[in-house]
C-alpha atoms as a PDB file:
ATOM      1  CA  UNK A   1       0.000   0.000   0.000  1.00  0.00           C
ATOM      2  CA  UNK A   2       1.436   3.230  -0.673  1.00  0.00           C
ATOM      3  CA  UNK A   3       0.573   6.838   0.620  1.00  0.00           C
ATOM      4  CA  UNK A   4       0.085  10.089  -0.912  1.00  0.00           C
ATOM      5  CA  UNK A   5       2.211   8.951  -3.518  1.00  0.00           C
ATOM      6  CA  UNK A   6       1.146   8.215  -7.297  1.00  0.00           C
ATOM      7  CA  UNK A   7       1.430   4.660  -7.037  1.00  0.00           C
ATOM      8  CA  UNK A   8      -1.703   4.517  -4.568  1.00  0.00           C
ATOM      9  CA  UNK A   9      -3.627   1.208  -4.196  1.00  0.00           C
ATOM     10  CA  UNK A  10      -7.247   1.098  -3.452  1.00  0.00           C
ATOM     11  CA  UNK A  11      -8.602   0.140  -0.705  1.00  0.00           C
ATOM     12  CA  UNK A  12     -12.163  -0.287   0.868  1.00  0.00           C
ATOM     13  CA  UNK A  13     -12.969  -0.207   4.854  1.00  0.00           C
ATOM     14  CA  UNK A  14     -14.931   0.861   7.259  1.00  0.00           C
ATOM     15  CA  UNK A  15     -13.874   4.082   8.998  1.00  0.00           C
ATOM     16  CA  UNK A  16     -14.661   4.166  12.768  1.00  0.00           C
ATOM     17  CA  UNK A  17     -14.066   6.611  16.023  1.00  0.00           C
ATOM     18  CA  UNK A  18     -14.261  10.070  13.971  1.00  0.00           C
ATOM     19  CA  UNK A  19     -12.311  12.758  16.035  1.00  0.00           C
ATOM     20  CA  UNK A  20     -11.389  16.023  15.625  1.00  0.00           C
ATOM     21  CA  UNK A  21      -8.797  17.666  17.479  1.00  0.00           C
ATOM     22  CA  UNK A  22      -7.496  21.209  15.810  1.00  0.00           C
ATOM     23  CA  UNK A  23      -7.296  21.284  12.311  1.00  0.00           C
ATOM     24  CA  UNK A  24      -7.238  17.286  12.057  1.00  0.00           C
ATOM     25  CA  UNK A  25      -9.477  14.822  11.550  1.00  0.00           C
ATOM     26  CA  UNK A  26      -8.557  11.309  12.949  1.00  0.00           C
ATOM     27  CA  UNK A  27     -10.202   7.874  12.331  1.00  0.00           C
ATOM     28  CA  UNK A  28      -9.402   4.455  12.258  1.00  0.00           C
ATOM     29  CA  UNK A  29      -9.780   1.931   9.890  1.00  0.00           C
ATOM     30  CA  UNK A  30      -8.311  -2.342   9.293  1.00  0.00           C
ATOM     31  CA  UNK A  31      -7.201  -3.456   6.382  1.00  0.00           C
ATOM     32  CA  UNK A  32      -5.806  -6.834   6.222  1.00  0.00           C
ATOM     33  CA  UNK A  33      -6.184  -7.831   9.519  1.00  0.00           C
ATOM     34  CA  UNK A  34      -3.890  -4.708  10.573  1.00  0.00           C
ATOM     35  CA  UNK A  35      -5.431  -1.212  12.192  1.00  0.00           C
ATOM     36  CA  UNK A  36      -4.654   2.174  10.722  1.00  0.00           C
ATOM     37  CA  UNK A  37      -5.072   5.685  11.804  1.00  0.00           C
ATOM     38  CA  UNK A  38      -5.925   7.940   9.602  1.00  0.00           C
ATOM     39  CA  UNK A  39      -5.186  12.282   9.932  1.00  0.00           C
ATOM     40  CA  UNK A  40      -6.581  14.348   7.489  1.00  0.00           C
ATOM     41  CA  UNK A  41      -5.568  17.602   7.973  1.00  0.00           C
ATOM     42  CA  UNK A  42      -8.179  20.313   6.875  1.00  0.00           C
ATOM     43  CA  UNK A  43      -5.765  23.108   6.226  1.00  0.00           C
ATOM     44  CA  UNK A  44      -4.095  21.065   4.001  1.00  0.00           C
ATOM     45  CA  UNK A  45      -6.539  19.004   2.160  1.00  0.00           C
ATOM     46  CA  UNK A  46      -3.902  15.982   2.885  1.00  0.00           C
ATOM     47  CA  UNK A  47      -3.834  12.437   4.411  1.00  0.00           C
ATOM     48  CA  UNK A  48      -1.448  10.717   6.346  1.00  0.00           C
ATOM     49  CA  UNK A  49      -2.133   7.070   6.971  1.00  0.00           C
ATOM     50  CA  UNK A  50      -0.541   4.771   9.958  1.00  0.00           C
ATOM     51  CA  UNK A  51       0.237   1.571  10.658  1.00  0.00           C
ATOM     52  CA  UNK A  52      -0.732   0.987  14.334  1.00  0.00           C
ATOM     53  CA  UNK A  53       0.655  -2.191  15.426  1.00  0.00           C
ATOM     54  CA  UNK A  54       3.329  -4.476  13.852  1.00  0.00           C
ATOM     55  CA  UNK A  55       2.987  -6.882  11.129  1.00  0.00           C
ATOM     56  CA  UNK A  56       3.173  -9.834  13.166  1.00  0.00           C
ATOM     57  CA  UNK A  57      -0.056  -9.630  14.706  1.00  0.00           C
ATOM     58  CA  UNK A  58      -3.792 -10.611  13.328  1.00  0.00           C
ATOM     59  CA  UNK A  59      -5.895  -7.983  14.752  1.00  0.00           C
ATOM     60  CA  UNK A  60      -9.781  -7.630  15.234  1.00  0.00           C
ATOM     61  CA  UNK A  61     -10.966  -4.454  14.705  1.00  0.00           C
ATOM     62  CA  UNK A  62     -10.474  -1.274  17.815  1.00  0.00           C
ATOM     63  CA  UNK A  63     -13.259  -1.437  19.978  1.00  0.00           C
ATOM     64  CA  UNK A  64     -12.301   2.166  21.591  1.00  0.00           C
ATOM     65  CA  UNK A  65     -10.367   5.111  19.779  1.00  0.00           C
ATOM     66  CA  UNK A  66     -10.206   8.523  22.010  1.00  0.00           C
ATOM     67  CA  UNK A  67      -7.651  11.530  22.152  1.00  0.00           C
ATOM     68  CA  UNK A  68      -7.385  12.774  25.262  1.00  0.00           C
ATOM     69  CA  UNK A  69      -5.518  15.391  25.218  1.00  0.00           C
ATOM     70  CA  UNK A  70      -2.008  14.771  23.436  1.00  0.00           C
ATOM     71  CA  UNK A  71      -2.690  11.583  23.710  1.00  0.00           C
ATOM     72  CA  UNK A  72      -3.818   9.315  21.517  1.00  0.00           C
ATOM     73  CA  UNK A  73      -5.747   5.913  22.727  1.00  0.00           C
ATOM     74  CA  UNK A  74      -6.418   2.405  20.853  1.00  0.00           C
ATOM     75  CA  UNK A  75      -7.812  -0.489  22.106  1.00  0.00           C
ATOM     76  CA  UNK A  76      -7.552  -3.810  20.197  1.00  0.00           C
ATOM     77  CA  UNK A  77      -7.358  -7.513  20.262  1.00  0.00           C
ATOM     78  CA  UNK A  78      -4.855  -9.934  18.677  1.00  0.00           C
ATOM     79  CA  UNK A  79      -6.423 -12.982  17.072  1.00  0.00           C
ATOM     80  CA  UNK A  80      -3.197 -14.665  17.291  1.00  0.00           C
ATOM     81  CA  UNK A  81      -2.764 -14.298  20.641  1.00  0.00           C
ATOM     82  CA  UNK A  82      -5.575 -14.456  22.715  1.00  0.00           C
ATOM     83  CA  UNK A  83      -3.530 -14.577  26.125  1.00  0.00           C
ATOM     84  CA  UNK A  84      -2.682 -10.518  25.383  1.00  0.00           C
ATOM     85  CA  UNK A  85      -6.168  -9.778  25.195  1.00  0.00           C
ATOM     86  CA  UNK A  86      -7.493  -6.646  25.485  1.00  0.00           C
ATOM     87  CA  UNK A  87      -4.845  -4.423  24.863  1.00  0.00           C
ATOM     88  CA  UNK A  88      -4.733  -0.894  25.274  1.00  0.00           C
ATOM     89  CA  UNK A  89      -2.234   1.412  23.244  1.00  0.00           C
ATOM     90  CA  UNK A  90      -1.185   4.723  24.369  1.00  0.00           C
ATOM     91  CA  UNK A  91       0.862   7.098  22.585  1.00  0.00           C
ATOM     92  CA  UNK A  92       1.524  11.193  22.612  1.00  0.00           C
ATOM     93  CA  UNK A  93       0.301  12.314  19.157  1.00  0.00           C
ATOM     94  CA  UNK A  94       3.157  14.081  18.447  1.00  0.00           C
ATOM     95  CA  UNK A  95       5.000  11.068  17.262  1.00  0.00           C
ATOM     96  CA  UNK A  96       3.091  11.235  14.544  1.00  0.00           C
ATOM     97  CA  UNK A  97       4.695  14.796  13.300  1.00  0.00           C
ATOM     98  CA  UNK A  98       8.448  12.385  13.359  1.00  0.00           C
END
């Protein structure tokens, strides 16, 4: 899959847990049994899409998506692993600016 690039691929999901925060939007979406967040910035007109977790892992889709203040919280389950379940992610948005 490629990103704001020419070589695009399509892609069709379901986007969940709309939030704005600022000029962003955030959501997240699976594809391929892997989560992404999505920020679409309005000033900008621009996407950037992430990969969440690691390629490893066979995920079900987030049950609970929330920014709380810089930072940014994902829930999710690993299909593979059903000993690590739930999980809860927590990260300060700003590493998404790196």
């Amino acid at each position: 899959m490629y990103l704001n690039k020419p070589e695009n691929q399509s892609c069709a999901s379901v986007a969940r847990f709309y939030q704005i925060d600022g000029y962003y939007i955030y959501f997240t979406f699976m594809w391929y049994d892997r989560v992404y967040l999505c920020r679409y910035s309005e000033k900008t007109k621009k996407s950037e899409i992430f990969a969440i977790l690691t390629d490893e892992m066979q995920l079900k889709e987030c049950s609970f998506f929330k920014i709380l203040g810089d930072d940014i919280v994902i829930a999710f389950e690993d299909k593979g692993n059903l000993e690590k379940n739930p999980s809860l992610c927590v990260f300060n948005k700003k590493i998404l600016d790196i």
